[in-house]
PDB file of N, CA and C in Angstrom:
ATOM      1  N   UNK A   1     -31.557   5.507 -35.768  1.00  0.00           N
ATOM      2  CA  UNK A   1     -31.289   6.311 -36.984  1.00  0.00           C
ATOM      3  C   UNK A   1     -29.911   6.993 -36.858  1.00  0.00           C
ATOM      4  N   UNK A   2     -29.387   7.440 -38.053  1.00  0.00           N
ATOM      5  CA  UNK A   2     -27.524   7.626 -37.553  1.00  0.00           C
ATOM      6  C   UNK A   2     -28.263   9.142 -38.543  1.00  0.00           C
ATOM      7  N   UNK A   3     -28.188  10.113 -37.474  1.00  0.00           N
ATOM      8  CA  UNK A   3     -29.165  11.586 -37.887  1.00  0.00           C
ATOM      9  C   UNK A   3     -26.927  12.234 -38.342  1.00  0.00           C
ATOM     10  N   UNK A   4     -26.407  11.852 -37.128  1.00  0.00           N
ATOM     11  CA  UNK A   4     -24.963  12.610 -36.891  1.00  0.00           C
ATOM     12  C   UNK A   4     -24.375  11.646 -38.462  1.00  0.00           C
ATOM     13  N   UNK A   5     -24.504  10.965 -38.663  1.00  0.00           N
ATOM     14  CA  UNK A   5     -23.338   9.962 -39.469  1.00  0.00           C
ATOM     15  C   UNK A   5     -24.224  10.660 -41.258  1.00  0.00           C
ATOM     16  N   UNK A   6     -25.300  10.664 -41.039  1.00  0.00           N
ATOM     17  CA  UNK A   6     -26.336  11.548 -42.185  1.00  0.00           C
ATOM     18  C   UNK A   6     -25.532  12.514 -42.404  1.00  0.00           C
ATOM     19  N   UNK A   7     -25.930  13.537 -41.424  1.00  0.00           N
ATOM     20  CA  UNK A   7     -25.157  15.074 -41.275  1.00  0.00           C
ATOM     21  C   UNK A   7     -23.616  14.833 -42.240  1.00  0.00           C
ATOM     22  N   UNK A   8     -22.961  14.289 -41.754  1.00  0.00           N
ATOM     23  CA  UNK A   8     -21.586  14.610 -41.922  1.00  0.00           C
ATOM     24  C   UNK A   8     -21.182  14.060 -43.529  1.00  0.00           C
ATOM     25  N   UNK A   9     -22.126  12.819 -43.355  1.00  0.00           N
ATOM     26  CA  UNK A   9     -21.863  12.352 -44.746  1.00  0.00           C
ATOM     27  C   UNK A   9     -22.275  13.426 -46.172  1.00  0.00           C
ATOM     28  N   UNK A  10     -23.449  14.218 -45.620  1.00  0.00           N
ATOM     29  CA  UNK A  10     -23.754  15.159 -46.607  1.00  0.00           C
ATOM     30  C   UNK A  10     -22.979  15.980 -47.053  1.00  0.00           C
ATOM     31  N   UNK A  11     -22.603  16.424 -45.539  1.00  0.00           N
ATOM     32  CA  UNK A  11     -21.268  17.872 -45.639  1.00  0.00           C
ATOM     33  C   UNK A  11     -20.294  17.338 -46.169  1.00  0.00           C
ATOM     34  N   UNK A  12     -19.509  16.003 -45.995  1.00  0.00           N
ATOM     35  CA  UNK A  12     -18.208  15.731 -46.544  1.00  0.00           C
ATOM     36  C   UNK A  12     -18.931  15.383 -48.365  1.00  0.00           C
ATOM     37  N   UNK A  13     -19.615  14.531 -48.907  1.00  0.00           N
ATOM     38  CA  UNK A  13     -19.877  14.483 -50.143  1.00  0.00           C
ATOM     39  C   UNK A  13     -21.375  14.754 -50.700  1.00  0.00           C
ATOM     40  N   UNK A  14     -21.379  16.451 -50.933  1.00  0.00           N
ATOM     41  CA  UNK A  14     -22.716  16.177 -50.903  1.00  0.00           C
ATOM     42  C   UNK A  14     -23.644  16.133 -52.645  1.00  0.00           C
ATOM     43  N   UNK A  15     -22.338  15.702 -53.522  1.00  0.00           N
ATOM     44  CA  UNK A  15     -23.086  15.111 -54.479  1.00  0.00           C
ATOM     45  C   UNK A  15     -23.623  13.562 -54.210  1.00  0.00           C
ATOM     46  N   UNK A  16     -22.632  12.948 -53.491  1.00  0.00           N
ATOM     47  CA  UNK A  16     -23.310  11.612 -53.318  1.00  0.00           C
ATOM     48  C   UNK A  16     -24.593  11.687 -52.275  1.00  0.00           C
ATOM     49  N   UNK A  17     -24.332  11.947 -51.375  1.00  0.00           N
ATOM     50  CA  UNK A  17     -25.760  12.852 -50.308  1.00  0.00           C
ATOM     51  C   UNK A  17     -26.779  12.687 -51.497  1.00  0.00           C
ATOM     52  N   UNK A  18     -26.522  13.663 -52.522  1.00  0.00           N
ATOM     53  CA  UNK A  18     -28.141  14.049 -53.672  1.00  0.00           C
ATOM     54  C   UNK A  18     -28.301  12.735 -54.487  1.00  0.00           C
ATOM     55  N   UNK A  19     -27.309  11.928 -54.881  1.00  0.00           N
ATOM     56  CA  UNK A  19     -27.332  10.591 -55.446  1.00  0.00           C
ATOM     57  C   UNK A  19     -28.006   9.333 -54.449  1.00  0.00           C
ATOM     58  N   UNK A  20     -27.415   9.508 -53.346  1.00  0.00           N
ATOM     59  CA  UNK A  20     -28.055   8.436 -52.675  1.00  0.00           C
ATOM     60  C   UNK A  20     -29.313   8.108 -52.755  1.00  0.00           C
ATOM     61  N   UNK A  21     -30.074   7.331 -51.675  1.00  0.00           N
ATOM     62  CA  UNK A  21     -31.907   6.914 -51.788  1.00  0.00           C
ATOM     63  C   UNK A  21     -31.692   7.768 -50.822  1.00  0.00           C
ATOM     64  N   UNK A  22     -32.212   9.224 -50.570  1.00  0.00           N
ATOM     65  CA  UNK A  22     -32.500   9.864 -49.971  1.00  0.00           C
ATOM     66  C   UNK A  22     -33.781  10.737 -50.246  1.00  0.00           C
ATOM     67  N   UNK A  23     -34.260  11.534 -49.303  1.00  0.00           N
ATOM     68  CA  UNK A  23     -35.849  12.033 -49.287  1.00  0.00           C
ATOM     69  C   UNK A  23     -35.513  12.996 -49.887  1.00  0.00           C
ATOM     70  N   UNK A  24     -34.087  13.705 -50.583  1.00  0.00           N
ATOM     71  CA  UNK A  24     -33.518  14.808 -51.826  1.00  0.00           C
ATOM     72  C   UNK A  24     -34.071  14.177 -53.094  1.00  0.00           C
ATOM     73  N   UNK A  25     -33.349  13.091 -53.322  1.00  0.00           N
ATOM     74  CA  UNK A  25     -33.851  13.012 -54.539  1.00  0.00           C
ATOM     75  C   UNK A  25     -35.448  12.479 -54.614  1.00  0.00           C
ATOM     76  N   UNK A  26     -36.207  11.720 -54.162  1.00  0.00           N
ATOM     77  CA  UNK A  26     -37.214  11.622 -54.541  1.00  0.00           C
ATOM     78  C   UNK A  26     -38.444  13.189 -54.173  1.00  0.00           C
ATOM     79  N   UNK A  27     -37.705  13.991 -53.543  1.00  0.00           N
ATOM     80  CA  UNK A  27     -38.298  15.532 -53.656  1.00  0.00           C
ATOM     81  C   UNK A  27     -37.737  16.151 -54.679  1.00  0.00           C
ATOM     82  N   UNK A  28     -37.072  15.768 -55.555  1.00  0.00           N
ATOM     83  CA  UNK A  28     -36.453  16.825 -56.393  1.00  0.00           C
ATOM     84  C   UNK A  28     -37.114  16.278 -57.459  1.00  0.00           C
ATOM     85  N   UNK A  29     -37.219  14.609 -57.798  1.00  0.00           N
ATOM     86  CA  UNK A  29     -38.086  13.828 -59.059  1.00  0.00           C
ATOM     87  C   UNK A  29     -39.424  14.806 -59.181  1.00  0.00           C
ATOM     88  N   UNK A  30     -40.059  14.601 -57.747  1.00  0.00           N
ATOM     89  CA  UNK A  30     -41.677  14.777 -58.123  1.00  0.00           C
ATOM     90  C   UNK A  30     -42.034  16.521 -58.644  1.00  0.00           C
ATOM     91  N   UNK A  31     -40.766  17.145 -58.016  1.00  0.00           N
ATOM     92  CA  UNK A  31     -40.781  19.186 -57.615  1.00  0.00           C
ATOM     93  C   UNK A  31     -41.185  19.089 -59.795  1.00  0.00           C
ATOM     94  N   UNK A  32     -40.046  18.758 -60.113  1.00  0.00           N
ATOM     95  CA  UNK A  32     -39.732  18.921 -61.741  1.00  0.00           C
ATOM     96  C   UNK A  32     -41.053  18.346 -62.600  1.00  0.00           C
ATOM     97  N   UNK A  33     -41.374  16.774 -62.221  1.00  0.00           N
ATOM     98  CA  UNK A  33     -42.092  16.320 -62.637  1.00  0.00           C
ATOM     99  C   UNK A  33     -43.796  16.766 -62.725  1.00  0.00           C
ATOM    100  N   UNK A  34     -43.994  17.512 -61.156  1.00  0.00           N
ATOM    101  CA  UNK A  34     -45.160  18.108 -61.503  1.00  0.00           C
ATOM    102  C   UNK A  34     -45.498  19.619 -62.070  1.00  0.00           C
ATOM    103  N   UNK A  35     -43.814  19.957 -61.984  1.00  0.00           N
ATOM    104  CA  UNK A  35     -44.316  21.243 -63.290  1.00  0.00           C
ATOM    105  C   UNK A  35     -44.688  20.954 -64.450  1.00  0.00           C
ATOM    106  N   UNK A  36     -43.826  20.025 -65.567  1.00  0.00           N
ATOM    107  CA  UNK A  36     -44.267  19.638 -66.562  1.00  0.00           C
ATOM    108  C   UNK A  36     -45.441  19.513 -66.583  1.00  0.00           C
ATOM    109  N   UNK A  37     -45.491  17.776 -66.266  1.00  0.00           N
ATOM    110  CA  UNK A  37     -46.645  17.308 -66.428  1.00  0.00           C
ATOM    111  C   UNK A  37     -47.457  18.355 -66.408  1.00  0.00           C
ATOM    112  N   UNK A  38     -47.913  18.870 -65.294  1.00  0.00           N
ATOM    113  CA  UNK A  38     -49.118  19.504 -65.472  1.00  0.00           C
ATOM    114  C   UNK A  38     -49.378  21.071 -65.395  1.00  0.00           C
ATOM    115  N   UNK A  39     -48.309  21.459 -66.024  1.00  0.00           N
ATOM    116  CA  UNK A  39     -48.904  22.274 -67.062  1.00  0.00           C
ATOM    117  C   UNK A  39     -49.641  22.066 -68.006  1.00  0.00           C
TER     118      UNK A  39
END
Protein backbone atom coordinates (compact mmCIF):
# COMPACT_ATOMS: atom_id res chain seq x y z
CA UNK A 1 0.00 0.00 0.00
CA UNK A 2 1.77 3.53 -0.83
CA UNK A 3 0.15 4.98 2.88
CA UNK A 4 3.43 7.91 2.30
CA UNK A 5 2.65 8.55 -1.61
CA UNK A 6 -1.46 8.77 -0.22
CA UNK A 7 -0.33 11.25 2.46
CA UNK A 8 1.41 13.61 0.27
CA UNK A 9 -0.77 13.35 -2.61
CA UNK A 10 -3.64 14.64 -0.37
CA UNK A 11 -1.58 17.47 1.13
CA UNK A 12 -0.21 18.60 -2.28
CA UNK A 13 -3.95 18.38 -4.09
CA UNK A 14 -6.44 17.88 -1.85
CA UNK A 15 -9.38 18.61 -4.07
CA UNK A 16 -8.30 15.83 -6.25
CA UNK A 17 -7.57 13.60 -2.92
CA UNK A 18 -11.77 14.28 -2.38
CA UNK A 19 -12.36 13.53 -6.23
CA UNK A 20 -10.46 10.50 -6.44
CA UNK A 21 -12.01 6.65 -5.60
CA UNK A 22 -11.21 7.22 -2.23
CA UNK A 23 -12.93 6.02 1.23
CA UNK A 24 -13.72 10.37 1.34
CA UNK A 25 -15.89 10.30 -1.11
CA UNK A 26 -17.85 7.25 -0.76
CA UNK A 27 -18.16 8.49 3.19
CA UNK A 28 -19.27 11.72 2.25
CA UNK A 29 -22.11 10.05 -0.57
CA UNK A 30 -23.67 7.84 2.14
CA UNK A 31 -23.11 10.85 5.47
CA UNK A 32 -25.66 13.25 3.03
CA UNK A 33 -27.59 10.54 1.60
CA UNK A 34 -28.76 9.08 4.83
CA UNK A 35 -29.90 12.34 6.19
CA UNK A 36 -32.29 12.88 3.49
CA UNK A 37 -33.45 9.85 2.73
CA UNK A 38 -34.42 9.12 5.95
CA UNK A 39 -35.77 11.65 7.37
Amino acid sequence: MHWGERQEYALDRPSIYRRAHSPFTHTLIPMGNLESPNS
